[in-house]
Protein backbone atom coordinates (compact mmCIF):
# COMPACT_ATOMS: atom_id res chain seq x y z
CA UNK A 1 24.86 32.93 40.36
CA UNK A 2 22.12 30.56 40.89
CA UNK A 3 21.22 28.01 38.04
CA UNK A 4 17.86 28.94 36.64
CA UNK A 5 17.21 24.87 36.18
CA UNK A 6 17.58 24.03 39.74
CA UNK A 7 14.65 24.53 41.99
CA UNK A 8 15.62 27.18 45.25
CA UNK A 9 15.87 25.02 48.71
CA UNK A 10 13.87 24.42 51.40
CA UNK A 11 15.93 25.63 54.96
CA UNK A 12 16.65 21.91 54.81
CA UNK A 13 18.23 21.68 51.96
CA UNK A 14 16.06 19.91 50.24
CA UNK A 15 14.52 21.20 46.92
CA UNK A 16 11.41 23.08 46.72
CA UNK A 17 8.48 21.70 44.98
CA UNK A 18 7.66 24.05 41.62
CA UNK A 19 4.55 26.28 42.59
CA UNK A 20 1.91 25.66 39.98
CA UNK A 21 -1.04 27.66 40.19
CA UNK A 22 -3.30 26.29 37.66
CA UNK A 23 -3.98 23.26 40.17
CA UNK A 24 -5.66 23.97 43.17
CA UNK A 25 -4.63 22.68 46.47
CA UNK A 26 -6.90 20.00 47.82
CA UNK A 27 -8.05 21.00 51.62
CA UNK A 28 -9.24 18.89 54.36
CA UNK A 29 -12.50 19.22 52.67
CA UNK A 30 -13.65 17.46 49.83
CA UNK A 31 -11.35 17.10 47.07
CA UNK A 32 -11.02 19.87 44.38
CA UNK A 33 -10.94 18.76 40.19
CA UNK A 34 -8.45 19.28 38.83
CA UNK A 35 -9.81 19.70 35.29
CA UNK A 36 -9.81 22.79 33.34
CA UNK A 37 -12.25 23.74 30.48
CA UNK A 38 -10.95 22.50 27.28
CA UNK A 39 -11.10 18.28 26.44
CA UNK A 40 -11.66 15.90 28.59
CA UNK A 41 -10.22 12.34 27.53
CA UNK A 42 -12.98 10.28 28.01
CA UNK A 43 -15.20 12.73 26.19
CA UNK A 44 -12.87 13.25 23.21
CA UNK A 45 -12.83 9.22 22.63
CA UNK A 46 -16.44 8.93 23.34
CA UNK A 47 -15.77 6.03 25.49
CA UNK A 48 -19.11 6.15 27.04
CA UNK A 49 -20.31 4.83 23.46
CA UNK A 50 -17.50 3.16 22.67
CA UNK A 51 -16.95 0.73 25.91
CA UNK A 52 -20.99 0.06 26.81
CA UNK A 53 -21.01 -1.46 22.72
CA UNK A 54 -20.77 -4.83 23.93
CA UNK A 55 -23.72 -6.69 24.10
CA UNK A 56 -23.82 -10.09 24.10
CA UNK A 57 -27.30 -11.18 22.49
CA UNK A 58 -26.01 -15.06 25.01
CA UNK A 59 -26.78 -12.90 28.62
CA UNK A 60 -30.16 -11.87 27.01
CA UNK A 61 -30.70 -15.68 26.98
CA UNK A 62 -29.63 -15.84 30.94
CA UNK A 63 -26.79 -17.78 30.13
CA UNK A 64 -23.83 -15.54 28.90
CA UNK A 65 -21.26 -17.15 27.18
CA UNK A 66 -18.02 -15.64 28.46
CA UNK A 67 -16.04 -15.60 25.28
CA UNK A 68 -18.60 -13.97 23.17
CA UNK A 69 -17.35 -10.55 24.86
CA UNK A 70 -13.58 -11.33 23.09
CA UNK A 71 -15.80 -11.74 19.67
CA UNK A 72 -17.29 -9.04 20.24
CA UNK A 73 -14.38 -6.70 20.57
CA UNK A 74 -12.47 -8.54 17.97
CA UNK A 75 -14.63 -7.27 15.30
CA UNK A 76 -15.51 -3.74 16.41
CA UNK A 77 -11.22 -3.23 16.60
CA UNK A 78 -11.63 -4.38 13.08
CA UNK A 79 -14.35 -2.20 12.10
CA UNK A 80 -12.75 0.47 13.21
CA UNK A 81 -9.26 -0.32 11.33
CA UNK A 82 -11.32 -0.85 8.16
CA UNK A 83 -12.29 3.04 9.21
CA UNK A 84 -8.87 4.00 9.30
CA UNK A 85 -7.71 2.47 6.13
CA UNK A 86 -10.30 3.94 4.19
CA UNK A 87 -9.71 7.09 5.37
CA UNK A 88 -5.97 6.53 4.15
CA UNK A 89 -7.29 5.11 0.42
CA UNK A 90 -9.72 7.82 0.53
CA UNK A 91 -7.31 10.63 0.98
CA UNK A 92 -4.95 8.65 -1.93
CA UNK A 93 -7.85 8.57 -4.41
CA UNK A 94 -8.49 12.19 -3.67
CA UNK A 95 -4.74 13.07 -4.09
CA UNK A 96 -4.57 11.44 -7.64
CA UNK A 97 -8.13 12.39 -8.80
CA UNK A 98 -6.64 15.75 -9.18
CA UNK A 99 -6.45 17.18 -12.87
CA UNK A 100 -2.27 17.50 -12.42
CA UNK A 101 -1.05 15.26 -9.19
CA UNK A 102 1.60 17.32 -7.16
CA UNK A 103 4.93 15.59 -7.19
CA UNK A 104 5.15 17.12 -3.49
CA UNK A 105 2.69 14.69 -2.30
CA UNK A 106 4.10 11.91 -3.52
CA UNK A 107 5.77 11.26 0.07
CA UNK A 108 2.30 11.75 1.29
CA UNK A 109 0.96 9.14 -0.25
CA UNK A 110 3.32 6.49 0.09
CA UNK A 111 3.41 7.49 3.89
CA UNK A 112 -0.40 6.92 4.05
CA UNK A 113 -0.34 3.56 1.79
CA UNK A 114 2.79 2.27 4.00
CA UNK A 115 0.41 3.17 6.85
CA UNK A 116 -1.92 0.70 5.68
CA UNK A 117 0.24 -2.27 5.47
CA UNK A 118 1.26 -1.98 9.10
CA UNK A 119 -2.45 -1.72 10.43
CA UNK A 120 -2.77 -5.09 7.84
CA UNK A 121 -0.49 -6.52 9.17
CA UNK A 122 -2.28 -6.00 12.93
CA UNK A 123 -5.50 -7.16 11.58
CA UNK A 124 -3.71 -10.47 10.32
CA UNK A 125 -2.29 -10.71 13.98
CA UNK A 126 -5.42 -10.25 15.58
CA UNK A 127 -6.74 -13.55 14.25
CA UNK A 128 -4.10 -15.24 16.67
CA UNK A 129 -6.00 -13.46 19.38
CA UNK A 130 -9.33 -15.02 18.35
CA UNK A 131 -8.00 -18.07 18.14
CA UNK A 132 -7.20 -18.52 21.82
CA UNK A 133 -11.22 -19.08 21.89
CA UNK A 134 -11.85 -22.82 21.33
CA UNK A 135 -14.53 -24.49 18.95
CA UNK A 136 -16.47 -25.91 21.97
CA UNK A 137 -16.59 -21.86 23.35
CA UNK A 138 -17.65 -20.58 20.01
CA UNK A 139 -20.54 -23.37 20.19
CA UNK A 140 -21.72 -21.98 22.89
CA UNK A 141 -23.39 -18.93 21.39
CA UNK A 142 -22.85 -19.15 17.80
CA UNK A 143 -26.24 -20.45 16.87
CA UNK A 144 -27.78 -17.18 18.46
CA UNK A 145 -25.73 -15.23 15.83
CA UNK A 146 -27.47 -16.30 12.77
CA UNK A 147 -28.09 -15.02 9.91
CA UNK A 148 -25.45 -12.56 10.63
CA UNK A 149 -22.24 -12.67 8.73
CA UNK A 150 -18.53 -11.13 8.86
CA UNK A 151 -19.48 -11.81 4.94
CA UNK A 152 -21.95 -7.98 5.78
CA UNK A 153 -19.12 -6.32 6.37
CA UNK A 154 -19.99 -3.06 4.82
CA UNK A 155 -16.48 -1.31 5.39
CA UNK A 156 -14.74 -4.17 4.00
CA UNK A 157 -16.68 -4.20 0.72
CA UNK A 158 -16.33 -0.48 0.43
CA UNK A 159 -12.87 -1.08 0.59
CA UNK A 160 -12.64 -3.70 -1.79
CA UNK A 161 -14.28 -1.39 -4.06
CA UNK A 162 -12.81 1.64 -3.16
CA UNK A 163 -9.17 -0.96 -3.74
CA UNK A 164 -10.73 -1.95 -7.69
CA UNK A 165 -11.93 -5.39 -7.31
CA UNK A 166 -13.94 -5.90 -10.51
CA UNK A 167 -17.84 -7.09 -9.45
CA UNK A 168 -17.02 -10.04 -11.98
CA UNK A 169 -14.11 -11.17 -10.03
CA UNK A 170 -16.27 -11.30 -6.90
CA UNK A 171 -17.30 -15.35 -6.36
CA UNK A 172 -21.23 -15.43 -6.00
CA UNK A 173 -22.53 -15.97 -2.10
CA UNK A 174 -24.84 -18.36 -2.42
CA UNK A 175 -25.38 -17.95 -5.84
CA UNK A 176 -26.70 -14.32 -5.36
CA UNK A 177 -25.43 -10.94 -5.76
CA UNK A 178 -23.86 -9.62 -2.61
CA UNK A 179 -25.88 -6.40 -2.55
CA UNK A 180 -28.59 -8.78 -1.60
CA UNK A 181 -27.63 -9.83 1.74
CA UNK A 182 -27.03 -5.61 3.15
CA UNK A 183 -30.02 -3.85 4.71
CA UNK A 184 -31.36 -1.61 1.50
CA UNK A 185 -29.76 1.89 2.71
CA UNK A 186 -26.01 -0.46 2.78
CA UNK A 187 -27.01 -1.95 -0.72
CA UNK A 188 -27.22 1.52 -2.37
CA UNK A 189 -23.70 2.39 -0.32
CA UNK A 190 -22.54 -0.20 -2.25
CA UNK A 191 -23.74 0.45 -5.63
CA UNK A 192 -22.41 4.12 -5.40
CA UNK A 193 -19.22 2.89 -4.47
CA UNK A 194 -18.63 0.85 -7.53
CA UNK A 195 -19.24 3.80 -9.47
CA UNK A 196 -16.27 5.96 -7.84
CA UNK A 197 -13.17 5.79 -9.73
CA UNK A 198 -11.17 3.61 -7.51
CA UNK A 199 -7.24 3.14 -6.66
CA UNK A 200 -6.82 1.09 -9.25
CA UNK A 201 -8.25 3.09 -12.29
CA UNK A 202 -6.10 6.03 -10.98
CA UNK A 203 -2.96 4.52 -10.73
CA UNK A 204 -3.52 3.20 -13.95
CA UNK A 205 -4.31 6.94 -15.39
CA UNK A 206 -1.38 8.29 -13.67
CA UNK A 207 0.66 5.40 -15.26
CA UNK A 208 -0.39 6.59 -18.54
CA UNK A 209 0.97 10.24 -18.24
CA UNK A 210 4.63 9.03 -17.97
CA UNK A 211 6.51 10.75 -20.45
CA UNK A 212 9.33 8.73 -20.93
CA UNK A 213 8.47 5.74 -22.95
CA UNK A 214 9.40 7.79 -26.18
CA UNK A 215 12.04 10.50 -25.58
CA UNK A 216 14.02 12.58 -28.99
CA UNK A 217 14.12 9.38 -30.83
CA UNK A 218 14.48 7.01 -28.55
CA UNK A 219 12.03 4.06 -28.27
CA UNK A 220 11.96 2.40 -24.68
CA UNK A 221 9.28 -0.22 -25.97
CA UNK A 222 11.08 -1.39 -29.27
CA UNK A 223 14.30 -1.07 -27.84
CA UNK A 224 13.12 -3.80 -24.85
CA UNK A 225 11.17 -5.85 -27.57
CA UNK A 226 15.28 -6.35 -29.22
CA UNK A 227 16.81 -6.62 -25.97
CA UNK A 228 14.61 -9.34 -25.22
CA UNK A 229 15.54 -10.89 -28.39
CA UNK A 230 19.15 -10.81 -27.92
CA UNK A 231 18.92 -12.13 -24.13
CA UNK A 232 17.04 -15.23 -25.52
CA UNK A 233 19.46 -15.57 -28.83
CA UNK A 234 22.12 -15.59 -25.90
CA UNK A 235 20.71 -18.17 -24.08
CA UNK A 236 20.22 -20.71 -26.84
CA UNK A 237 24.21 -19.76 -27.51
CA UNK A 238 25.16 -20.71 -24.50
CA UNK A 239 23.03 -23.96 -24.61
CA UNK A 240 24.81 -25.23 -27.50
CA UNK A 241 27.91 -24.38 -26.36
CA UNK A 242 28.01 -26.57 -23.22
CA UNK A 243 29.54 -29.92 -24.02
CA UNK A 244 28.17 -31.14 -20.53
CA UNK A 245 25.31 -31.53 -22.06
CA UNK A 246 23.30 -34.44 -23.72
CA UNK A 247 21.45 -33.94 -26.74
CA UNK A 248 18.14 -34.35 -25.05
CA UNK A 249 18.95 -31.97 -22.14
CA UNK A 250 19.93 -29.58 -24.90
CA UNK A 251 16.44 -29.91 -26.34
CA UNK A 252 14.80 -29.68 -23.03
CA UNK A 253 16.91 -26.18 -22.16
CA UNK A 254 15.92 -24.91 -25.82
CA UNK A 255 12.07 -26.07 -25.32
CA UNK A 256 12.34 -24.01 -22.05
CA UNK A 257 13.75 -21.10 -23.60
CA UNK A 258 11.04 -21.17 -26.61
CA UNK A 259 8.60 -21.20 -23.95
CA UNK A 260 10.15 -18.11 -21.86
CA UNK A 261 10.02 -16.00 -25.39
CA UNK A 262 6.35 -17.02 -26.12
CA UNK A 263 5.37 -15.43 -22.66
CA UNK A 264 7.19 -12.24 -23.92
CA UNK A 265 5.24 -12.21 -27.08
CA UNK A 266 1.87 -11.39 -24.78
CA UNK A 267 3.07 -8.57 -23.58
CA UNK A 268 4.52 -7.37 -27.17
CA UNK A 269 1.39 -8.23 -29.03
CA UNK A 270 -1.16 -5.31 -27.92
CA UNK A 271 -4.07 -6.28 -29.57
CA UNK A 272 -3.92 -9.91 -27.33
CA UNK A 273 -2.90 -7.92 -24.16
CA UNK A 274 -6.33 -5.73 -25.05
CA UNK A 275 -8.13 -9.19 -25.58
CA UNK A 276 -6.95 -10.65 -22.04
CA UNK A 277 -8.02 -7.35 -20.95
CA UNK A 278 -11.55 -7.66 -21.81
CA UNK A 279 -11.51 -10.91 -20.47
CA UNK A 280 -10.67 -9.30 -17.25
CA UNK A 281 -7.05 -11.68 -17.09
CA UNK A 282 -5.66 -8.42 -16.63
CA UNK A 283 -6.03 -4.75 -15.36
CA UNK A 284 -3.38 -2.38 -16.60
CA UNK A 285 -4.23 -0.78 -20.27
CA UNK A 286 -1.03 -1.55 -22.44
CA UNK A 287 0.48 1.80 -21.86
CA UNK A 288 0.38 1.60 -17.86
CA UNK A 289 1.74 -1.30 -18.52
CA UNK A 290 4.79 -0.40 -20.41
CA UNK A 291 5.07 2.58 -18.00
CA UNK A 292 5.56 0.11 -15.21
CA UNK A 293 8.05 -1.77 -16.31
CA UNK A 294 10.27 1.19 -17.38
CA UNK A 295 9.55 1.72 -13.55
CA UNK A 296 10.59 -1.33 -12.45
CA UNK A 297 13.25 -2.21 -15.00
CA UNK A 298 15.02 1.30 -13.96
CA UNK A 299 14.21 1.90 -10.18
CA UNK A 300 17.59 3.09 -9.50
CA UNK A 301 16.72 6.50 -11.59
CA UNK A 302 16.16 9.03 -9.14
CA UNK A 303 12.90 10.19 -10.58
CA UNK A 304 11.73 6.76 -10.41
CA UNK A 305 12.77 5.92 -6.72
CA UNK A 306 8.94 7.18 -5.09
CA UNK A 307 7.02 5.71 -7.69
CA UNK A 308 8.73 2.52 -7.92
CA UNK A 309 8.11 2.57 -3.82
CA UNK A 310 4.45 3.53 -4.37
CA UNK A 311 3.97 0.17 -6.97
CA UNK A 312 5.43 -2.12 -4.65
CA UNK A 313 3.14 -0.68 -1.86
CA UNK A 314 0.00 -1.19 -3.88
CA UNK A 315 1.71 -4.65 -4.26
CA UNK A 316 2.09 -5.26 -0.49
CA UNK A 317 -1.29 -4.17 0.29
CA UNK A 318 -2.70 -6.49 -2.15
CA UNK A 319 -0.36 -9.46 -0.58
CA UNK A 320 -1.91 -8.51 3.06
CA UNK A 321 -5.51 -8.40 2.37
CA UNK A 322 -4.37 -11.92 0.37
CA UNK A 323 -2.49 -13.32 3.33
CA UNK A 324 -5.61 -11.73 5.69
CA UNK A 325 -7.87 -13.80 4.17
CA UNK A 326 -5.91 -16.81 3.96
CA UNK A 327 -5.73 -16.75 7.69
CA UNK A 328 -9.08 -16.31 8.60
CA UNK A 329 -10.01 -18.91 6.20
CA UNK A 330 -7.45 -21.48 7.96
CA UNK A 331 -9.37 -20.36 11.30
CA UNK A 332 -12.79 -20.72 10.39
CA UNK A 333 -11.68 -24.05 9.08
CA UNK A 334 -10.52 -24.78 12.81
CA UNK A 335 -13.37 -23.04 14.64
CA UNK A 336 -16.38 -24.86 12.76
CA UNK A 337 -14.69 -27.26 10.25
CA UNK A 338 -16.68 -27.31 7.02
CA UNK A 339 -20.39 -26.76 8.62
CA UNK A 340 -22.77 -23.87 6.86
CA UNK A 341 -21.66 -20.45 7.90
CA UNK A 342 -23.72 -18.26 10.39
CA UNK A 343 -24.92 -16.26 7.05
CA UNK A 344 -26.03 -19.64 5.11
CA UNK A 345 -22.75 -19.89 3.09
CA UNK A 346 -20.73 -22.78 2.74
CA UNK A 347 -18.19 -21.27 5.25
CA UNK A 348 -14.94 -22.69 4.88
CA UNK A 349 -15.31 -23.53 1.42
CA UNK A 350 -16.58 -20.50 -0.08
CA UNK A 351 -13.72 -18.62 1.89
CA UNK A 352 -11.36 -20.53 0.60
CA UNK A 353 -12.52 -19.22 -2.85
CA UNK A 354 -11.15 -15.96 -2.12
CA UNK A 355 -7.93 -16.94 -1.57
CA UNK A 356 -6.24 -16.79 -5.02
CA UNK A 357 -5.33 -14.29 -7.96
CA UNK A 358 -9.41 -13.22 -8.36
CA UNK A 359 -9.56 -11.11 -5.55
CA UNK A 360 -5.61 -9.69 -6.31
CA UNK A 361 -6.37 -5.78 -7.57
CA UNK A 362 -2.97 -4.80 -8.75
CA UNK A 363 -2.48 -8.79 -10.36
CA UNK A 364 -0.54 -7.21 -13.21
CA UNK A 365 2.08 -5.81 -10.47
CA UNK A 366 2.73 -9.38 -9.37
CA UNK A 367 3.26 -10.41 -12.92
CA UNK A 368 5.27 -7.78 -14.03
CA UNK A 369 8.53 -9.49 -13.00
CA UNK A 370 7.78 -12.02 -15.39
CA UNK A 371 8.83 -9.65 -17.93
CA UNK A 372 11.91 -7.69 -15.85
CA UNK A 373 15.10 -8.88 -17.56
CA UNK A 374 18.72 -8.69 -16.04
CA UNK A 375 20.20 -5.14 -15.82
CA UNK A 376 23.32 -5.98 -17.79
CA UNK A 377 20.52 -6.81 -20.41
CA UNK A 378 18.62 -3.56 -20.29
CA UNK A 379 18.74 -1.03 -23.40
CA UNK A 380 21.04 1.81 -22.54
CA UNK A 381 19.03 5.43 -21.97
CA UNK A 382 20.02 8.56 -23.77
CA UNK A 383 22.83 9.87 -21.76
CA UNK A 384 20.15 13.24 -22.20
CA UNK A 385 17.23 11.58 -21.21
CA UNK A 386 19.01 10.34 -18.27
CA UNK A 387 19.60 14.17 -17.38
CA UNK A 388 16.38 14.84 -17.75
CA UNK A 389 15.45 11.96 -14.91
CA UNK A 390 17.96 12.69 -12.23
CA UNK A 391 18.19 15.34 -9.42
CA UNK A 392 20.73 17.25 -9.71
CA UNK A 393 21.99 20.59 -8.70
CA UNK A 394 24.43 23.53 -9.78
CA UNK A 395 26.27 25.51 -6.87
CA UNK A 396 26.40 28.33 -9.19
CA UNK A 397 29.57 30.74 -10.50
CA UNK A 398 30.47 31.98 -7.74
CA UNK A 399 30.86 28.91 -5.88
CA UNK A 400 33.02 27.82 -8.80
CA UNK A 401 34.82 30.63 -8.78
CA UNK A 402 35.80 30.16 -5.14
CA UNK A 403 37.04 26.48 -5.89
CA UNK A 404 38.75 27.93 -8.73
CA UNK A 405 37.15 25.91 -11.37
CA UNK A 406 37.68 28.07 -14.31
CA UNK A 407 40.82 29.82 -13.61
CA UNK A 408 39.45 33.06 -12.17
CA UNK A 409 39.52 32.66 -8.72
CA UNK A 410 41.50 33.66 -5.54
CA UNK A 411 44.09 31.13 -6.70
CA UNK A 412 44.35 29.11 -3.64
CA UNK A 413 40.80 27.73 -4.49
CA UNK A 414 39.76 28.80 -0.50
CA UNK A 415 36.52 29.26 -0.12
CA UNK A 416 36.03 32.48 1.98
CA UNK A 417 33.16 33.26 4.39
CA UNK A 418 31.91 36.22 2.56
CA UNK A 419 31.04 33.59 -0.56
CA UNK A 420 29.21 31.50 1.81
CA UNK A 421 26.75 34.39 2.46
CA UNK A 422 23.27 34.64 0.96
CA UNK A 423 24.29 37.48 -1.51
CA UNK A 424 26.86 35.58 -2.90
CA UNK A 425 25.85 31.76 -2.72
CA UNK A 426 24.14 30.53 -5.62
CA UNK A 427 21.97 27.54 -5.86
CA UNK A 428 20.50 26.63 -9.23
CA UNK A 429 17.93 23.69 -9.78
CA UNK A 430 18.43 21.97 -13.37
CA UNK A 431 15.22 21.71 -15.02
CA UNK A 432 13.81 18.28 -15.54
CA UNK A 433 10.79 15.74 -16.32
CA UNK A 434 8.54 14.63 -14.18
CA UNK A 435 5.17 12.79 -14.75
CA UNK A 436 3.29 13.25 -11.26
CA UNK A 437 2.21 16.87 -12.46
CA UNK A 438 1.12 15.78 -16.04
């Protein structure tokens, strides 16, 4: 018997080529397409658009400056990552605008927020690309560029917004507003957008639902409030207790300690918390704020394993677009030095006044482990409410009575093939909390 993989053989030997009738055979003619109805690559991309983009207004001057074609692409491949990633926020804010947020697409979303971090992390390395163009090459067209600005952007202030960066965290360019410097129909884009409930007043929402702050008597917030109290009374302990110390070391370690509890007593005292939060210092109300540390403090709790992975995403993405502009500011810096930007801004130095906590969304995520203490520190959970947050699951009674569990099975405690079938194999989910469908 033949083997239906092998192709038959030629009276040579050799093996036959497969017959494939859906291409036709080119004859001595002119050559026959081999395209079928249906896509066509280049039509599906648009390429035609895409690739005849680049115009460089230097060869309408009769002298084209070759690297203006590289600074060209640069920032359309930009453009159209700033597309992608707020197609991926987009689709996030959609997800958790709903009235009850389906724990199913939780993996969803963190799929689609890791997503963005790895095309950040390609827009950061692109800058390394730019930068094999030289000063002197830049010179050569730059002046024709003006009053154009990277600062007009309109994707990459929609996604700012879109993110949650507060309008009064946004440093002035040139002492205007920067609706000002977008054509009118991008200015009203703009406006819109800061209207939209963004990433950051969602999360904060679905931070809010978590049940599990108070649960049958049990007080996560008070209980941390003494746990903090006993961690510091433990410290000073220990302080007084080391004879390797001087007197004025000891007073230095206790000063430091004093200090440590202070910052504790922000978080503890809501009515100051609410105070910094109307000062814009921070973003989280008090409760999203207690619900993520509970996250953070217990990560290792099954149920809080995805949104413990979501947090430090939101984290991450705020550290990129951080670390993104950082790097562009460091290469503006060695493209033009400190001369006035192509838009009429100060260029390197009002860059470099985006680089700091301001323009951070999710700030209270990066000070949040301010206020994580040691696990052998934690209060101890309910031994019920820590049912109620794992995944766990019952084989059912007849599984146990295979295994001869409770004393009323085969009595060899074999596990027979019949039990394994659908009829007799139970599976039965415990019930249990969860606050993404809240």
């Amino acid at each position: 018997m033949s083997c239906p993989y092998v192709p038959p053989s030629s009276s040579n030997g050799s093996p036959k080529p497969p017959k494939d009738e859906t291409i036709p055979v080119c004859g001595e003619g002119e050559p026959q397409r081999a395209v079928n109805s249906g896509q066509y690559y280049h039509d599906y991309l648009n390429l035609e658009k895409i690739l005849t983009a680049q115009n460089p207004v230097s060869a309408m001057t009769g002298i084209p400056a070759h690297e203006e074609h590289l600074f060209i692409v640069i920032h359309q491949v930009y453009e159209l990552w700033f597309k992608q990633i707020l197609h991926e926020i987009n689709s996030v804010r959609d997800i958790f605008s709903q009235p009850t947020t389906p724990e199913r697409l939780m993996g969803v979303v963190c799929n689609r927020l890791h997503r963005v971090t790895e095309i950040q992390r390609i827009l950061v390395d692109q800058i390394r690309v730019l930068e094999t163009m030289t000063s002197l090459d830049f010179l050569e067209f730059r002046n024709l560029l003006s009053p154009a600005s990277g600062f007009q952007s309109l994707q990459f202030r929609m996604l700012e917004n879109a993110l949650g960066l507060p309008p009064s965290s946004r440093v002035r360019y040139q002492s205007s507003h920067y609706h000002t410097f977008f054509h009118e129909e991008h200015a009203k884009a703009l406006e819109r957008s800061e209207k939209e409930p963004s990433l950051l007043f969602l999360i904060v929402r679905w931070l809010e639902r978590m049940p599990f702050l108070t649960y049958e008597g049990f007080d996560f917030w008070k209980s941390y409030e003494q746990a903090v109290w006993n961690m510091m009374q433990k410290e000073k302990e220990l302080v007084d207790k080391n004879e390797s110390l001087s007197e004025e070391l000891r007073d230095v370690n206790r000063r430091e300690i004093e200090k440590n509890y202070e910052s504790f007593q922000l978080v503890f005292n809501e009515e100051k918390w609410r105070e910094r939060l109307l000062k814009g210092d921070v973003r989280f109300s008090y409760k999203a704020l207690k619900s993520a540390l509970l996250i953070y403090m217990y990560k290792d709790e099954p149920i809080f394993h995805m949104p413990f992975r979501l947090l430090n995403l939101l984290t991450e993405i705020d550290e990129n677009l951080a670390t993104w502009r950082y790097r562009h500011t460091m290469m503006v810096q060695r493209m033009i030095g400190v001369k006035i930007g192509t838009g009429g801004s100060s260029g390197y130095h009002y860059l470099r006044t985006t680089v700091g906590d301001r323009y951070k969304v999710f700030i209270d995520l990066y000070q949040i482990s301010s206020y994580v203490i040691p696990r052998n520190t934690l209060p101890k959970l309910p031994d019920e409410m820590i049912q109620s947050m794992d995944f766990s699951w019952s084989l059912g009674k007849t599984f146990e009575k295979a295994l001869d569990l409770n004393g009323n099975g085969n009595g060899n405690g074999s596990i027979t093939e019949k039990m394994w079938s659908p009829d007799h194999y139970e599976q039965e989910e415990d019930t249990r909390h969860t606050f993404f469908s809240t």
